[in-house]
Protein backbone atom coordinates (compact mmCIF):
# COMPACT_ATOMS: atom_id res chain seq x y z
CA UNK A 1 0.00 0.00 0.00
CA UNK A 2 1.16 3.59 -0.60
CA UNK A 3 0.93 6.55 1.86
CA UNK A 4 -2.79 7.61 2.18
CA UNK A 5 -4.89 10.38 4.03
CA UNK A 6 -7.73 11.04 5.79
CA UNK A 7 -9.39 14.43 7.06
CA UNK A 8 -10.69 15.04 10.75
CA UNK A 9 -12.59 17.62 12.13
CA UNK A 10 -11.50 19.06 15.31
CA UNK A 11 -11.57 21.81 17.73
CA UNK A 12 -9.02 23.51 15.68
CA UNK A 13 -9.94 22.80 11.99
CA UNK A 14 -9.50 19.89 10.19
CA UNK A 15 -6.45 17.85 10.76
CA UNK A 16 -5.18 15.96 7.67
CA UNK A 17 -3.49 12.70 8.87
CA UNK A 18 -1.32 10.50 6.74
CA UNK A 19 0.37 7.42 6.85
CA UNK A 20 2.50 5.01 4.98
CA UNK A 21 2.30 1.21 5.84
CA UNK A 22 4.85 1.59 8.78
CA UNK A 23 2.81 4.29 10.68
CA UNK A 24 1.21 8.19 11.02
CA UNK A 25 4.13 10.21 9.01
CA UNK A 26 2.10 13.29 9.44
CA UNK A 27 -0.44 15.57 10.64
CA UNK A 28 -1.28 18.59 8.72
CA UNK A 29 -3.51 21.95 10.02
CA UNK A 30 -6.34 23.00 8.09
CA UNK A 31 -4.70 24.94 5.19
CA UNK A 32 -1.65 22.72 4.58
CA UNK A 33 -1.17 20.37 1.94
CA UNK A 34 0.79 17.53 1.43
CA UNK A 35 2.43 19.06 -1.22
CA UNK A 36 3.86 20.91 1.25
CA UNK A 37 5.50 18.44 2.82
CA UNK A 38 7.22 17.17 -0.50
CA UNK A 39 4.32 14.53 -0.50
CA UNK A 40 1.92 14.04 -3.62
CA UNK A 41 -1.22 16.51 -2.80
CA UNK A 42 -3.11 13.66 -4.60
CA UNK A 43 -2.68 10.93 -1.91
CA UNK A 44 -5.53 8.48 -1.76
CA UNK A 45 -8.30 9.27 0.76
CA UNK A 46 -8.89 5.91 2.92
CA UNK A 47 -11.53 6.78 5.57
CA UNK A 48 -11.67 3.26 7.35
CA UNK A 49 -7.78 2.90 7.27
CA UNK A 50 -6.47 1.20 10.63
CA UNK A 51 -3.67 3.03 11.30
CA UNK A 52 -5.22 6.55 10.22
CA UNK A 53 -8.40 5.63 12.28
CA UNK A 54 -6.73 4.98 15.58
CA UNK A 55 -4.89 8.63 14.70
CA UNK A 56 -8.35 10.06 14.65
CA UNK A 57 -9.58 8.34 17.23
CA UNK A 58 -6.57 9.01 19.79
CA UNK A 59 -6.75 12.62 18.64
CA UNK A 60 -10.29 13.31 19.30
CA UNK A 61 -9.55 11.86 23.18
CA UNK A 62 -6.66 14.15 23.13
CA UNK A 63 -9.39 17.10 22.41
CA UNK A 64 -11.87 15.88 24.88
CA UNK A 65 -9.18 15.63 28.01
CA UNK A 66 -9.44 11.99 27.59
CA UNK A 67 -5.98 11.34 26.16
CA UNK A 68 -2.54 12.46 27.45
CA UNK A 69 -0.11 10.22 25.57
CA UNK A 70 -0.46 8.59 22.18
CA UNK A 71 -0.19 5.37 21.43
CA UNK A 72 0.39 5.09 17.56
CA UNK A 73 2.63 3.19 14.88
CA UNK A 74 4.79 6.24 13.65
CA UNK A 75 6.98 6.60 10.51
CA UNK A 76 9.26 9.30 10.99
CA UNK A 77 11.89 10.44 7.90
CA UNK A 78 14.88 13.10 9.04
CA UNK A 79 18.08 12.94 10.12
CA UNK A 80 19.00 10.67 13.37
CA UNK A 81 18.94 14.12 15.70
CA UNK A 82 16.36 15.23 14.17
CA UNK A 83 14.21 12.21 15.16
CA UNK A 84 15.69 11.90 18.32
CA UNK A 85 14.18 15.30 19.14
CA UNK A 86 11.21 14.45 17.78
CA UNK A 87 10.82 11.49 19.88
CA UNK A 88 11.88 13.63 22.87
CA UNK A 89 8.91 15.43 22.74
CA UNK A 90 6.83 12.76 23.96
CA UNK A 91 8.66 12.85 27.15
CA UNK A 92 7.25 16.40 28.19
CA UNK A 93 4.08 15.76 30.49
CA UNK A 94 0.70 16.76 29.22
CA UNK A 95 -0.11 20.74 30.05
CA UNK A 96 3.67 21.55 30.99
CA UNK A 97 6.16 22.45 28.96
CA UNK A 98 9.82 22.62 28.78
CA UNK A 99 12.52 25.04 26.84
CA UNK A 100 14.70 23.80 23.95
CA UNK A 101 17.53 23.68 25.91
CA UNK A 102 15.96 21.53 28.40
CA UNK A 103 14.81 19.48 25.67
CA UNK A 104 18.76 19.50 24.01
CA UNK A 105 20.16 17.63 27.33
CA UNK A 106 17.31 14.95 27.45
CA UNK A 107 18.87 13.49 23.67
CA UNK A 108 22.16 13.88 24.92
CA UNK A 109 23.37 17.22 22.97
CA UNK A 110 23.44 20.04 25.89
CA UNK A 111 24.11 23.06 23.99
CA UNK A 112 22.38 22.29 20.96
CA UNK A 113 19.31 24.02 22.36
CA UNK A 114 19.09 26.27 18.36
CA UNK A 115 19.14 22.60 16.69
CA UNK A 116 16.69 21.23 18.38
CA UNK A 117 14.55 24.47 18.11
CA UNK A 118 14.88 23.80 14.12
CA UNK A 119 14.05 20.04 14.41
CA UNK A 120 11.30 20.76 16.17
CA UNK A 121 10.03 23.15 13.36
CA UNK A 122 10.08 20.67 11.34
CA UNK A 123 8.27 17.85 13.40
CA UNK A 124 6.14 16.15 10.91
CA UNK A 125 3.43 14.79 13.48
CA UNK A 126 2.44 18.10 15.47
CA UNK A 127 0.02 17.07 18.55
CA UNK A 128 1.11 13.23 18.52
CA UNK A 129 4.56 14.91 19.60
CA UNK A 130 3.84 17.91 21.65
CA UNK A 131 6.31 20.83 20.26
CA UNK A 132 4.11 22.96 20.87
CA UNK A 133 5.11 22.21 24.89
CA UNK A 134 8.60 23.80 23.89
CA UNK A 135 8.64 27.16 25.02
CA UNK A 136 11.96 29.89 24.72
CA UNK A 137 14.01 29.56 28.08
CA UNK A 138 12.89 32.60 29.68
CA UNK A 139 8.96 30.66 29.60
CA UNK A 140 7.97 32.91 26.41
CA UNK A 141 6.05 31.22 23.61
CA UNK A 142 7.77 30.59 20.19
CA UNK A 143 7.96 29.47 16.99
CA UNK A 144 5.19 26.70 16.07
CA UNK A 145 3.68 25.57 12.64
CA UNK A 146 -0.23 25.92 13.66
CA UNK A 147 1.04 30.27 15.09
CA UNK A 148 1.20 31.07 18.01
CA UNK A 149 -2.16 31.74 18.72
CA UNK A 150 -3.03 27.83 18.40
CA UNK A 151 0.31 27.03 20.59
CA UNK A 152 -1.50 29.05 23.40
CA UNK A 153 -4.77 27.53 23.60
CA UNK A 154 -3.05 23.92 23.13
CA UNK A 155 -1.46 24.67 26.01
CA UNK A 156 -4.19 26.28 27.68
CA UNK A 157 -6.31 23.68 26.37
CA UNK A 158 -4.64 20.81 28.11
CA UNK A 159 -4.70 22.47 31.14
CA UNK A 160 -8.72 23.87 31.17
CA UNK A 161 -10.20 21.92 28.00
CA UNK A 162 -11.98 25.17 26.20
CA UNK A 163 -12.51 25.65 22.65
CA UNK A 164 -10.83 27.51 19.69
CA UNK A 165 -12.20 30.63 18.87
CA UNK A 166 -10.28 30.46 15.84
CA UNK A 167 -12.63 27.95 14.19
């Protein structure tokens, strides 16, 4: 099977999941395309795909306040730091967060705390990997794919479940 996609409607738009046979490779915001991404913007739409479903599934709990961690096949594609920070992300407890720096010691590379900043721009499976729980070291909000505005009430969100005025 080749990668394939599927659309969910959320508190914050509609999330564009895809996935190749080896897991979720990426979620998208409402606006994105896979094209993007350097995927094919025509990727087939499978609505009752296992892998995509669970996503969907797992990320409506995560909306609701029922889910804090994921639990999901994923298919990452960067370099080996960049995936290690990727993966790091799932370390940082739901409604906290954590600066890059922080984030730079727990994979080993104190220091590195601009590197990781850049990985974490490019962390293809926003939400399932919390980035946006990375915050600048003096606390202030920065950089993340979905704006700021959406990094607030994420955080926000996990800690008082409210909605997004922005939809």
């Amino acid at each position: 099977m080749t990668d394939r996609q599927c659309l969910f409607d959320t508190p914050i738009g509609t999330l564009t999941l895809i996935a190749s046979d080896e897991g979720v490779t990426h979620v998208l915001f409402d606006g994105q395309t896979p094209g993007q991404f350097g995927l094919a913007n025509d990727l087939p739409v499978i609505d009752d795909d296992p892998v995509l479903s669970a996503a969907g599934a797992q990320i409506h709990e995560y909306f609701a306040g029922d889910r804090k961690d994921f639990d999901l096949p994923l298919d990452l594609h960067g370099t080996e730091f960049q995936v290690a920070a990727w993966r790091s992300l799932a370390s940082v407890p739901y409604g906290e967060t954590t600066s890059y720096g922080e984030q730079a010691e727990r994979i080993g590379r104190p220091g590195a705390f601009r590197a990781v900043g850049a990985a974490n721009g490019k962390n293809p499976v926003p939400i399932i990997l919390p980035c946006h729980r990375i915050v600048g070291a003096n606390g202030s909000l920065t950089g993340f794919a979905g704006g700021l505005e959406l990094k607030q009430w994420l955080l926000s969100m996990e800690q008082n479940q409210q909605s997004f005025p922005g939809v």
